[in-house]
C-alpha atoms as a PDB file:
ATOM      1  CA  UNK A   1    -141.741-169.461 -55.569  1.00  0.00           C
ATOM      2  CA  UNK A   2    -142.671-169.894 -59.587  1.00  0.00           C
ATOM      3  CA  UNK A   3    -139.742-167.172 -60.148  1.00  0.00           C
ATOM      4  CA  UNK A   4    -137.417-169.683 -58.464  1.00  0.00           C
ATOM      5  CA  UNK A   5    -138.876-172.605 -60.011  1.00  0.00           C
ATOM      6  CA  UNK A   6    -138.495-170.961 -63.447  1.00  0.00           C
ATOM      7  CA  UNK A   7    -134.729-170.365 -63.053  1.00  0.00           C
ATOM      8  CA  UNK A   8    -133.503-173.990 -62.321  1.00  0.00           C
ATOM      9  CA  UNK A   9    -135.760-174.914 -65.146  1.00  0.00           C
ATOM     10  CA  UNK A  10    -135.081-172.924 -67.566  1.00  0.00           C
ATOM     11  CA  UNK A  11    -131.767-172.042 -69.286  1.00  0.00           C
ATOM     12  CA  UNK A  12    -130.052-168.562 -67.607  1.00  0.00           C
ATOM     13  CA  UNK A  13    -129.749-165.337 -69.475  1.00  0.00           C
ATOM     14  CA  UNK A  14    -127.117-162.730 -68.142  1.00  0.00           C
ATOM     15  CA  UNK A  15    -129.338-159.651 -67.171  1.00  0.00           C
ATOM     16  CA  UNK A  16    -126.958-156.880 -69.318  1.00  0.00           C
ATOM     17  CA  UNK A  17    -126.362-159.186 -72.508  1.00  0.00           C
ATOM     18  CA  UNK A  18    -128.599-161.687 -72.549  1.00  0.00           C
ATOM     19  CA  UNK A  19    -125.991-164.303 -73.534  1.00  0.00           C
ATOM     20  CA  UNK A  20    -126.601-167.632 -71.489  1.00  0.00           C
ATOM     21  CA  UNK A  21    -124.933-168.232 -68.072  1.00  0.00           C
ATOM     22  CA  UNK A  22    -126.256-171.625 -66.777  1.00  0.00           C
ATOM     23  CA  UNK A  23    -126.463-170.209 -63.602  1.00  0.00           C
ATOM     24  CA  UNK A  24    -125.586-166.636 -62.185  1.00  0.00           C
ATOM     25  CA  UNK A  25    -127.542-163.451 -63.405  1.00  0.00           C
ATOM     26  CA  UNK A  26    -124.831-162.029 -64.648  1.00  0.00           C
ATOM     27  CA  UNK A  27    -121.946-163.392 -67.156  1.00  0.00           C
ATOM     28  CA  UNK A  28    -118.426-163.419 -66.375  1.00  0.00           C
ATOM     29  CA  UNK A  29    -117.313-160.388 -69.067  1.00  0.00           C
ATOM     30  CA  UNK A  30    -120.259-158.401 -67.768  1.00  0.00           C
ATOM     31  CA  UNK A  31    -119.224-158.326 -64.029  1.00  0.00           C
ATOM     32  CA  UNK A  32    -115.395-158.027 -65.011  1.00  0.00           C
ATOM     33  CA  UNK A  33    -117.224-154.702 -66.799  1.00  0.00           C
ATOM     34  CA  UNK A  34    -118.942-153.908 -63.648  1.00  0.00           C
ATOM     35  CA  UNK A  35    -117.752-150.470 -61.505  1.00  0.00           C
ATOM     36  CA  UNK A  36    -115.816-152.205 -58.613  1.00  0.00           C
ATOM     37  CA  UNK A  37    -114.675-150.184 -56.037  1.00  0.00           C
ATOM     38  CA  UNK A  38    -111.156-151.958 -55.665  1.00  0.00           C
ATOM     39  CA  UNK A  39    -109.127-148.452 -55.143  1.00  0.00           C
ATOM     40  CA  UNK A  40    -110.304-147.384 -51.699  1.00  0.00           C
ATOM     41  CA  UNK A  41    -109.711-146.241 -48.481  1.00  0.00           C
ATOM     42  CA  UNK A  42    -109.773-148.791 -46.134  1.00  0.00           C
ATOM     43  CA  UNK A  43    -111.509-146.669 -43.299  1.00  0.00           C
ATOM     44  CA  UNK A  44    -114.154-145.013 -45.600  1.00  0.00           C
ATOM     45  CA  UNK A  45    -114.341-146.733 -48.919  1.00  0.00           C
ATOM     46  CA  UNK A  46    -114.263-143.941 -50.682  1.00  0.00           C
ATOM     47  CA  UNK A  47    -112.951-144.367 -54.017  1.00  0.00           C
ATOM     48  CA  UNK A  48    -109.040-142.993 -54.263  1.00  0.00           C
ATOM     49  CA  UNK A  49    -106.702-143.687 -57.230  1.00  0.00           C
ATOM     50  CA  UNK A  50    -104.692-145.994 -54.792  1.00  0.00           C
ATOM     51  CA  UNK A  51    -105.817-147.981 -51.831  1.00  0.00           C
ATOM     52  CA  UNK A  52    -105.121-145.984 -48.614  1.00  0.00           C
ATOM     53  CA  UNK A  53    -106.065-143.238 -45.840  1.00  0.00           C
ATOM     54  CA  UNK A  54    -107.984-140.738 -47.076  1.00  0.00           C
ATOM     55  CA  UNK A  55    -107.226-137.302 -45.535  1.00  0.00           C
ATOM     56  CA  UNK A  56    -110.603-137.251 -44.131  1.00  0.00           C
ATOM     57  CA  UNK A  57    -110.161-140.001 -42.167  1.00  0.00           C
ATOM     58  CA  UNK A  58    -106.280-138.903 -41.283  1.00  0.00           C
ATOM     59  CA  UNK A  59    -108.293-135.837 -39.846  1.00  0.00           C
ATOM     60  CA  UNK A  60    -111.230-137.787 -37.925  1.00  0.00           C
ATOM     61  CA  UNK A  61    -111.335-141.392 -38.093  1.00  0.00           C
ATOM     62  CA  UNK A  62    -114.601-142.811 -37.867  1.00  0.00           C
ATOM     63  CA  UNK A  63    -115.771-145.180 -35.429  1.00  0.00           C
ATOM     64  CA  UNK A  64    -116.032-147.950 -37.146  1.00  0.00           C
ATOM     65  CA  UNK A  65    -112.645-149.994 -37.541  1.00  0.00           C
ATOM     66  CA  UNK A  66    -112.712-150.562 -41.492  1.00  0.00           C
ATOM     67  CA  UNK A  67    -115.165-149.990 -44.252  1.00  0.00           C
ATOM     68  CA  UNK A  68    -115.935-151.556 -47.747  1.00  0.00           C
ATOM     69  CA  UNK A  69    -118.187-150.937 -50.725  1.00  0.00           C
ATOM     70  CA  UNK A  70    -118.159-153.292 -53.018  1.00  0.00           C
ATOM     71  CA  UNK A  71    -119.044-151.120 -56.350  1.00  0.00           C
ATOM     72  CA  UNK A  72    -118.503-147.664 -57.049  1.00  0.00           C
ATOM     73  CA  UNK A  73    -122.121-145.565 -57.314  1.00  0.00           C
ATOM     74  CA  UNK A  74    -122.309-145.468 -61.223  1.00  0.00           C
ATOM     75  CA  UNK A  75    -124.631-147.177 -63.866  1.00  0.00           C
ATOM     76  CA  UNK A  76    -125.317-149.827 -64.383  1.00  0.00           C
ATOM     77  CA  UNK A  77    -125.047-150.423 -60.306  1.00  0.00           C
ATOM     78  CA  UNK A  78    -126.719-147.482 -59.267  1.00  0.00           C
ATOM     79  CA  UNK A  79    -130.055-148.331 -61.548  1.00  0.00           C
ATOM     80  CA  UNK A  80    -130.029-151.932 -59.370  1.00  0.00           C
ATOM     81  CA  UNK A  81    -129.481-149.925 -56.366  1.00  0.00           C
ATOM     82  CA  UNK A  82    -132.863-147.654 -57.100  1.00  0.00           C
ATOM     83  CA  UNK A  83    -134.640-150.240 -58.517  1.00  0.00           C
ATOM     84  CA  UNK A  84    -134.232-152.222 -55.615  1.00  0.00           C
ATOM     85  CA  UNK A  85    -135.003-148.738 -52.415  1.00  0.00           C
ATOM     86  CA  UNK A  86    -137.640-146.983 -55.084  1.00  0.00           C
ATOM     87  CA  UNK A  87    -139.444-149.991 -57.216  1.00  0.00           C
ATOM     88  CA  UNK A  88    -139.308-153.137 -54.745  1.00  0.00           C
ATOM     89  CA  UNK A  89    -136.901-155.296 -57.808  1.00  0.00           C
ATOM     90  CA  UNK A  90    -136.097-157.831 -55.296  1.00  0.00           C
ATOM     91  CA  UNK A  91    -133.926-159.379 -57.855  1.00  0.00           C
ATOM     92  CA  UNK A  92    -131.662-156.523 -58.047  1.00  0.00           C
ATOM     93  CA  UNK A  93    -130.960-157.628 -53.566  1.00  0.00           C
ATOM     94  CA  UNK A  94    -130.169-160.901 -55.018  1.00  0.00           C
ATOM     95  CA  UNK A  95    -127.737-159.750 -57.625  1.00  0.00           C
ATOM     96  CA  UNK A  96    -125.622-157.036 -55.306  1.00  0.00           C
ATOM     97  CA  UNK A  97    -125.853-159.857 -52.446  1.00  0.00           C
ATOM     98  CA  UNK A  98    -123.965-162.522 -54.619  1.00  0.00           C
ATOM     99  CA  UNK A  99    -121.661-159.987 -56.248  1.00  0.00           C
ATOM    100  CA  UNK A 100    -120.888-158.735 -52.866  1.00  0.00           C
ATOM    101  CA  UNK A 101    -120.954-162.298 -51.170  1.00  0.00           C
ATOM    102  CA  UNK A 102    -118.298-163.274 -53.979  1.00  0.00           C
ATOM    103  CA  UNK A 103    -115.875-161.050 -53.350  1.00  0.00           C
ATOM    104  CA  UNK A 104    -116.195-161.334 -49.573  1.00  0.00           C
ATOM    105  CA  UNK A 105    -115.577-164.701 -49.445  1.00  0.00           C
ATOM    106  CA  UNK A 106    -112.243-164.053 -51.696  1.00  0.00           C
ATOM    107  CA  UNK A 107    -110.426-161.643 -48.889  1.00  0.00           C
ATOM    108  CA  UNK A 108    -107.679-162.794 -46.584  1.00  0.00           C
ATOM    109  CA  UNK A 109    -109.290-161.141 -43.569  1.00  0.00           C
ATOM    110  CA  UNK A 110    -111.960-162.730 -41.771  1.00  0.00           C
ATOM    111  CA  UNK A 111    -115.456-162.653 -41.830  1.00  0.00           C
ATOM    112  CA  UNK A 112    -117.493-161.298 -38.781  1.00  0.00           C
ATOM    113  CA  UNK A 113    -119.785-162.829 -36.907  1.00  0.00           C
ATOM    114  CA  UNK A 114    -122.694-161.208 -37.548  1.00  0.00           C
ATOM    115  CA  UNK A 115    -124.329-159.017 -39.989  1.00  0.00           C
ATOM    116  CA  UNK A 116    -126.736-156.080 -38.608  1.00  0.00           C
ATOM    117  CA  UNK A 117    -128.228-153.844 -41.458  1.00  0.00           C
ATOM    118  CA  UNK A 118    -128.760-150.433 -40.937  1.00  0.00           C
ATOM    119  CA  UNK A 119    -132.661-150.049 -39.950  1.00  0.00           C
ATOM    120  CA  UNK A 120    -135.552-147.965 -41.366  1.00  0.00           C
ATOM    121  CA  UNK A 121    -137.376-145.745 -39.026  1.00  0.00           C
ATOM    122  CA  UNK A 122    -140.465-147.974 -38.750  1.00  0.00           C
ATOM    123  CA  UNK A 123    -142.649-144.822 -40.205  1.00  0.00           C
ATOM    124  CA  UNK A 124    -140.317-145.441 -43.156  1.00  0.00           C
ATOM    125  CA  UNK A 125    -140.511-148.909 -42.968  1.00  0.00           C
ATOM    126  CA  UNK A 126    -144.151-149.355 -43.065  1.00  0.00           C
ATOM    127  CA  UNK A 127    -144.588-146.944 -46.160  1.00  0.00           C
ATOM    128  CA  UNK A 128    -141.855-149.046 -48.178  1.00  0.00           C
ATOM    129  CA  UNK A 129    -142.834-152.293 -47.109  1.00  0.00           C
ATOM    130  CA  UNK A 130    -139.185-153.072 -46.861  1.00  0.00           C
ATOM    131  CA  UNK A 131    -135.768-152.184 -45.669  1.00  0.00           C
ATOM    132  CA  UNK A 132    -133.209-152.778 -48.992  1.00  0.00           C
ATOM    133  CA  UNK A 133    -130.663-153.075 -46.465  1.00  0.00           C
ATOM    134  CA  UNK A 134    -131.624-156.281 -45.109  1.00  0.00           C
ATOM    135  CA  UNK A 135    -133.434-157.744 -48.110  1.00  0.00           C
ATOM    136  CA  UNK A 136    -129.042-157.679 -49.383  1.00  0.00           C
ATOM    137  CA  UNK A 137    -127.835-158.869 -46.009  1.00  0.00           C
ATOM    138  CA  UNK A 138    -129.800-161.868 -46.366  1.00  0.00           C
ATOM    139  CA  UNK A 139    -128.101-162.785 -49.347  1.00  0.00           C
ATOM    140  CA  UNK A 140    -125.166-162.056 -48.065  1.00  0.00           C
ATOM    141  CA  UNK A 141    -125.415-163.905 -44.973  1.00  0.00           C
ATOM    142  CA  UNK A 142    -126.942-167.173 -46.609  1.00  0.00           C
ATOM    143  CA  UNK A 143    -123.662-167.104 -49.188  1.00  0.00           C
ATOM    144  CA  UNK A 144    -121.426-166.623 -46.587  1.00  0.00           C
ATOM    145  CA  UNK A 145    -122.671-168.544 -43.627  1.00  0.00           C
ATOM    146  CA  UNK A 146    -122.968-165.199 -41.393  1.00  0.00           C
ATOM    147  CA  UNK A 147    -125.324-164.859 -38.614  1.00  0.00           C
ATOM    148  CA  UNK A 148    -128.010-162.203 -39.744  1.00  0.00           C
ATOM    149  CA  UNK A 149    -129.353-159.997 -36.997  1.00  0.00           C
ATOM    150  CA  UNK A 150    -132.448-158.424 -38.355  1.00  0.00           C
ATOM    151  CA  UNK A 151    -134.133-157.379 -35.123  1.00  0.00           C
ATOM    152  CA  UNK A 152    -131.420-156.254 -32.511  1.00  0.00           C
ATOM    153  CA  UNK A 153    -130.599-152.533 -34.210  1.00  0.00           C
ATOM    154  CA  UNK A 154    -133.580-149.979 -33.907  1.00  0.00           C
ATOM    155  CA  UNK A 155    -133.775-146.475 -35.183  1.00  0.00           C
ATOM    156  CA  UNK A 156    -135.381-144.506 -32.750  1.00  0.00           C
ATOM    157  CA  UNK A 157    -135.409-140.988 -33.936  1.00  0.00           C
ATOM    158  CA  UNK A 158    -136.469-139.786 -37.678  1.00  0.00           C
ATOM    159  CA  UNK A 159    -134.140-138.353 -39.033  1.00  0.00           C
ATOM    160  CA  UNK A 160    -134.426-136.000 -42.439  1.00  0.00           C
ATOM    161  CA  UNK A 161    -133.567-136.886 -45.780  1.00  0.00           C
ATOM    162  CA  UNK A 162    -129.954-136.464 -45.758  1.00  0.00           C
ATOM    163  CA  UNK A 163    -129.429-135.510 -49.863  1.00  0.00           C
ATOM    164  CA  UNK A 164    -127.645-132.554 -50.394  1.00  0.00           C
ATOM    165  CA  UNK A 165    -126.679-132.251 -46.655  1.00  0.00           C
ATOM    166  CA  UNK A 166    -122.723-131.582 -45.788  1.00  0.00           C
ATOM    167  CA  UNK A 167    -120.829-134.030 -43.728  1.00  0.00           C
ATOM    168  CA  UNK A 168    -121.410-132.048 -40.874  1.00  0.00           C
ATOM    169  CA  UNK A 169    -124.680-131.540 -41.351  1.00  0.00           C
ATOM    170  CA  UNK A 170    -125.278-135.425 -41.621  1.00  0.00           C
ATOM    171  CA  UNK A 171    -123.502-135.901 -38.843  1.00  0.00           C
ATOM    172  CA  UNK A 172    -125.669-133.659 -36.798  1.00  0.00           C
ATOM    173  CA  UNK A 173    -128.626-135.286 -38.062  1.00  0.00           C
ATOM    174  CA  UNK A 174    -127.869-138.430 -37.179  1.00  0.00           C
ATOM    175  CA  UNK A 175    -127.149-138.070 -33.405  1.00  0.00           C
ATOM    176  CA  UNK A 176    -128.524-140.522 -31.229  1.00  0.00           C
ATOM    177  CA  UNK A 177    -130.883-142.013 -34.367  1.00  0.00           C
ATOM    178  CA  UNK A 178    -130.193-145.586 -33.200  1.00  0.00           C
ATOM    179  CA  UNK A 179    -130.205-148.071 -30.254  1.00  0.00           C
ATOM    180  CA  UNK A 180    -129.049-151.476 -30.438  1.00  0.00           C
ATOM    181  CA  UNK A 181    -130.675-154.330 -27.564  1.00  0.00           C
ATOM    182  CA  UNK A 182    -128.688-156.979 -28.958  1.00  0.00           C
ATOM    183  CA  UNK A 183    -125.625-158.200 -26.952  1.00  0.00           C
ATOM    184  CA  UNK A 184    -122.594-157.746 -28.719  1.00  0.00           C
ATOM    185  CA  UNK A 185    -119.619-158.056 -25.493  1.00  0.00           C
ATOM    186  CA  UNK A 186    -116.632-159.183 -27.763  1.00  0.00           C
ATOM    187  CA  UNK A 187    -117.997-159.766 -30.972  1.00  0.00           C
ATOM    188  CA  UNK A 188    -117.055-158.571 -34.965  1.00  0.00           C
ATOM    189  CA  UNK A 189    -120.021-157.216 -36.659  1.00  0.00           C
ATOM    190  CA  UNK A 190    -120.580-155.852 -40.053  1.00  0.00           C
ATOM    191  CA  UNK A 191    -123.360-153.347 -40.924  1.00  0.00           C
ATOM    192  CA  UNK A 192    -124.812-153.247 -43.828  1.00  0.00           C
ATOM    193  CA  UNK A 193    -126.626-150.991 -46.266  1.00  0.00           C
ATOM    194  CA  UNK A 194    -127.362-150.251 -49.431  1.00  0.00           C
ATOM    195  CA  UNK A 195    -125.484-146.625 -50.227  1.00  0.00           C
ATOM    196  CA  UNK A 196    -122.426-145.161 -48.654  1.00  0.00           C
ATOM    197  CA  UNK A 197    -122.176-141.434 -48.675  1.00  0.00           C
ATOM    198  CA  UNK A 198    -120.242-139.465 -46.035  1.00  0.00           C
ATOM    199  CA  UNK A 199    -120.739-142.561 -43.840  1.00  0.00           C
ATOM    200  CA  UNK A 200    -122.758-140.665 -41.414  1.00  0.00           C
ATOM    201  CA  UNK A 201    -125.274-143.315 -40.726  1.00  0.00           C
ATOM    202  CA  UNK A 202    -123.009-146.104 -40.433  1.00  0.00           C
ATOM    203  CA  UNK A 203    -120.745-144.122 -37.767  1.00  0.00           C
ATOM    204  CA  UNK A 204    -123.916-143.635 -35.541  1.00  0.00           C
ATOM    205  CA  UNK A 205    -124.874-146.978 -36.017  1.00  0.00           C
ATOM    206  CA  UNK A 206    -121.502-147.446 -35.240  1.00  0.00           C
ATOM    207  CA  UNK A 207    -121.650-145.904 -31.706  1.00  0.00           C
ATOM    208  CA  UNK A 208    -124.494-147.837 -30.585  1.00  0.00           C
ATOM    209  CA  UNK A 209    -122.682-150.952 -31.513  1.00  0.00           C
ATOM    210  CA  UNK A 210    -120.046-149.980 -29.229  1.00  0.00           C
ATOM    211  CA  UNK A 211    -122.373-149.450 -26.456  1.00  0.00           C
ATOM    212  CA  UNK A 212    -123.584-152.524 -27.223  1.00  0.00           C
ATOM    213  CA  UNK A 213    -119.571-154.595 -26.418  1.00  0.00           C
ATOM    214  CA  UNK A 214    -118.902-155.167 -30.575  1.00  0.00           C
ATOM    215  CA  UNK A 215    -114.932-155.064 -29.927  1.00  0.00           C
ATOM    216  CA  UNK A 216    -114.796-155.231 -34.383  1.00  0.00           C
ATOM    217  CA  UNK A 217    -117.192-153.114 -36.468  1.00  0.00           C
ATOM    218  CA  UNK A 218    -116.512-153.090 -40.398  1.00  0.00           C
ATOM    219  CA  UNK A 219    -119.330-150.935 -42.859  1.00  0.00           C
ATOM    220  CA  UNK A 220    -120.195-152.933 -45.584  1.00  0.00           C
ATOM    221  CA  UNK A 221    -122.244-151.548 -48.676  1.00  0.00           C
ATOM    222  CA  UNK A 222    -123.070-152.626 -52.233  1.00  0.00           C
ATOM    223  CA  UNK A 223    -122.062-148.621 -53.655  1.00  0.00           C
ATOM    224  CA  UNK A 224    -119.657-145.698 -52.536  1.00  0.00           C
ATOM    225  CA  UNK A 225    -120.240-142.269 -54.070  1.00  0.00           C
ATOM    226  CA  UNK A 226    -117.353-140.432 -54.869  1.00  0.00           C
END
């Protein structure tokens, strides 16, 4: 509450340069500079010199219908993304948010209906104190005038840390980590998270949102690693 009172009192500062910004934390040249994932394909988001197919997806598409990240995983972006899962910087959900929100609200395609981040194992959960994923959805949905769904996907299974793991491996581990109780007959969903690797988690999550009736399911996250 006093951090929010501070910033519309006092004059903004652009959190890479410190030059003044009335406003937004960053300044325009210093998100032009920013690693944005605008090369991708449109399935996975992985970054490609072109937009596209990747082969990967050619080969197995994944069951989600499109994906997007909107920043590539490289500094300064992936220092806000640990910051945020490692160090609780709260401010760093609020940045990615808007910066994702922004260019969002700039496509031609339309937005879903509802935003469903990808959920902790509440083990997990109660040791952070916090799921990063939903701490950005709520930006996201508040800029964009999404429904935010914060309650309705559950992961039921622990699954190990997946760093260093293959595809295949992550895909294994995965299986059958997540139910969803919310009713979704007919509706476009995005889920959301933090990092996009293989996009093993979000394909699973995925699955149970097509048990669940979602007829659209897009993958939304603030970084892609190469």
């Amino acid at each position: 509450m006093v951090d929010r009172l501070a910033e519309r009192l006092l004059p903004q500062r652009c959190r890479r340069c410190e030059a003044g910004t009335g406003g937004p934390l960053l300044c325009e040249p210093c998100v032009l500079d920013l690693p944005w994932n605008d090369a991708a394909c449109a399935r996975c988001a992985l970054p490609m010199t072109a937009p596209g197919i990747c082969p990967a997806c050619l080969h197995r598409a994944p069951r989600f219908d499109a994906a997007w990240a909107a920043f590539r995983l490289q500094p300064p972006i992936q220092h806000g993304v640990h910051a945020l899962k490692y160090h609780a910087d709260f401010g760093q959900a609020r940045l990615l948010g808007e910066l994702m929100a922004r260019r969002l609200q700039a496509r031609d395609a339309p937005l879903p209906e509802l935003l469903v981040p990808v959920p902790l194992h509440p083990l997990r959960l109660m040791r952070r104190g916090y799921n990063q994923a939903a701490e950005i959805a709520r930006v996201i949905a508040r800029a964009c005038s999404i429904a935010l769904d914060l309650d309705g996907a559950r992961r039921v299974r622990r699954t190990e840390d997946q760093i260093g793991q293959s595809r295949a491996a992550r895909r294994r581990n995965m299986r059958g980590a997540f139910v969803v109780r919310t009713d979704l007959a007919g509706r476009h969903v995005a889920l959301v998270d933090d990092v996009m690797t293989t996009g093993a988690t979000f394909d699973e999550l995925a699955r149970a949102c097509r048990a669940a009736g979602a007829v659209r399911i897009e993958a939304w996250a603030a970084a892609r690693t190469p």
